[in-house]
Protein backbone atom coordinates (compact mmCIF):
# COMPACT_ATOMS: atom_id res chain seq x y z
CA UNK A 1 -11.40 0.02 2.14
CA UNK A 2 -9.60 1.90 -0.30
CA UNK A 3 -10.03 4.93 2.13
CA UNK A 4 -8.48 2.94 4.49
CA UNK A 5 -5.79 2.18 2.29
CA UNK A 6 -5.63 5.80 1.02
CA UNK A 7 -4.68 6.73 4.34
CA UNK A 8 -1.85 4.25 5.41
CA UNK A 9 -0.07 5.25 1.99
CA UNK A 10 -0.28 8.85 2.82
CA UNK A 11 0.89 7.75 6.20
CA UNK A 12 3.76 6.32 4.65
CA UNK A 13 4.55 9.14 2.49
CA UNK A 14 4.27 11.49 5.11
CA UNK A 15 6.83 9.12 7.64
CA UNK A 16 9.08 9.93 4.55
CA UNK A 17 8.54 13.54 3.92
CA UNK A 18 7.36 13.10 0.86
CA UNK A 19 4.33 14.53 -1.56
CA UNK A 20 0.82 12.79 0.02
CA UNK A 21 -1.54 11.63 -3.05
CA UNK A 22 -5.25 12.57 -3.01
CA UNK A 23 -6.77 9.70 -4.81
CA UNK A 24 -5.24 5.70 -5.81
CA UNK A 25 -6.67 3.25 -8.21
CA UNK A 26 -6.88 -0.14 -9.02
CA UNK A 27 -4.02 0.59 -11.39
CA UNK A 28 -1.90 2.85 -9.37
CA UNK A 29 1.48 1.53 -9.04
CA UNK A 30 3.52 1.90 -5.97
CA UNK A 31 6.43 2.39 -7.37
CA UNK A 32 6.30 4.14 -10.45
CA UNK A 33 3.14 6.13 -9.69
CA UNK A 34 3.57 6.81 -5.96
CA UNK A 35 7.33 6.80 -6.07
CA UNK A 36 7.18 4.31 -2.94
CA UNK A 37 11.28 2.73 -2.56
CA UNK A 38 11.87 -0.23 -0.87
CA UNK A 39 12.08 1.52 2.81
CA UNK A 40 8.39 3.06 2.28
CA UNK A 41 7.02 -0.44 0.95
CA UNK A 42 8.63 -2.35 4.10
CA UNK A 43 6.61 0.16 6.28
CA UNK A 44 3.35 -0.43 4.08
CA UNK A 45 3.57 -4.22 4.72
CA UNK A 46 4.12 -3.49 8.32
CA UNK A 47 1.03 -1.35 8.48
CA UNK A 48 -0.95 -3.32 6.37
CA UNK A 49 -0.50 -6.11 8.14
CA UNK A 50 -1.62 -4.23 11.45
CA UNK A 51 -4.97 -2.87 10.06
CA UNK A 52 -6.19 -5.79 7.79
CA UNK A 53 -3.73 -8.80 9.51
CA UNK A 54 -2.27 -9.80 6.38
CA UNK A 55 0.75 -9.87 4.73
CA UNK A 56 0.62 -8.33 1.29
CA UNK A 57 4.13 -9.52 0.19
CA UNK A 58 3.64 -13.22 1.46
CA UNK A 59 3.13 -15.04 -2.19
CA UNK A 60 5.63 -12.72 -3.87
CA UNK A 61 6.19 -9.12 -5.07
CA UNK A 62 2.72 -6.43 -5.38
CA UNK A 63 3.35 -3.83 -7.84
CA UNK A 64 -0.53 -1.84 -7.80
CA UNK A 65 -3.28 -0.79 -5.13
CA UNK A 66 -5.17 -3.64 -7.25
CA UNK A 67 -3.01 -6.14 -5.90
CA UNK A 68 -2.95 -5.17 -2.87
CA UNK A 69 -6.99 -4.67 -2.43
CA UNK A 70 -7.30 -8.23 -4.41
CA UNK A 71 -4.91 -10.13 -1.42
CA UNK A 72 -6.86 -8.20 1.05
CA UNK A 73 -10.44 -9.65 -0.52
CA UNK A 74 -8.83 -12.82 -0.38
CA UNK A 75 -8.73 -13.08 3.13
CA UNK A 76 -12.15 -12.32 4.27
């Protein structure tokens, strides 16, 4: 999975012409280590959403990969 979710960031980065990251972890924040803004996390949830049919904002703000992987767990 986090491949997965490696490669719809770097999707997302790309969309936005900016710098593609070659690894995430747990900790890895969106905003502050990715430099996602709100435009590039609105597209995230969309593709999110598409590949694992869930919606990663639905209970409230996600600030880390970690949270993101965790609300993905959930749903299986």
């Amino acid at each position: 999975m986090d491949k997965r979710l490696l490669t719809i960031i770097n999707t997302v980065l790309l969309n936005r012409g900016k710098k593609q990251v070659k690894k995430i972890k747990s900790k890895t924040n969106l905003r502050n280590d990715i430099g996602f803004d709100s435009l590039d996390l609105a597209e995230l949830t969309v593709r999110i959403e598409a590949e694992f049919d869930i919606d990663i904002f639905e209970d409230g703000i996600v600030n880390t990969v970690g949270e993101i992987i965790s609300k993905i767990d959930s749903k299986k």
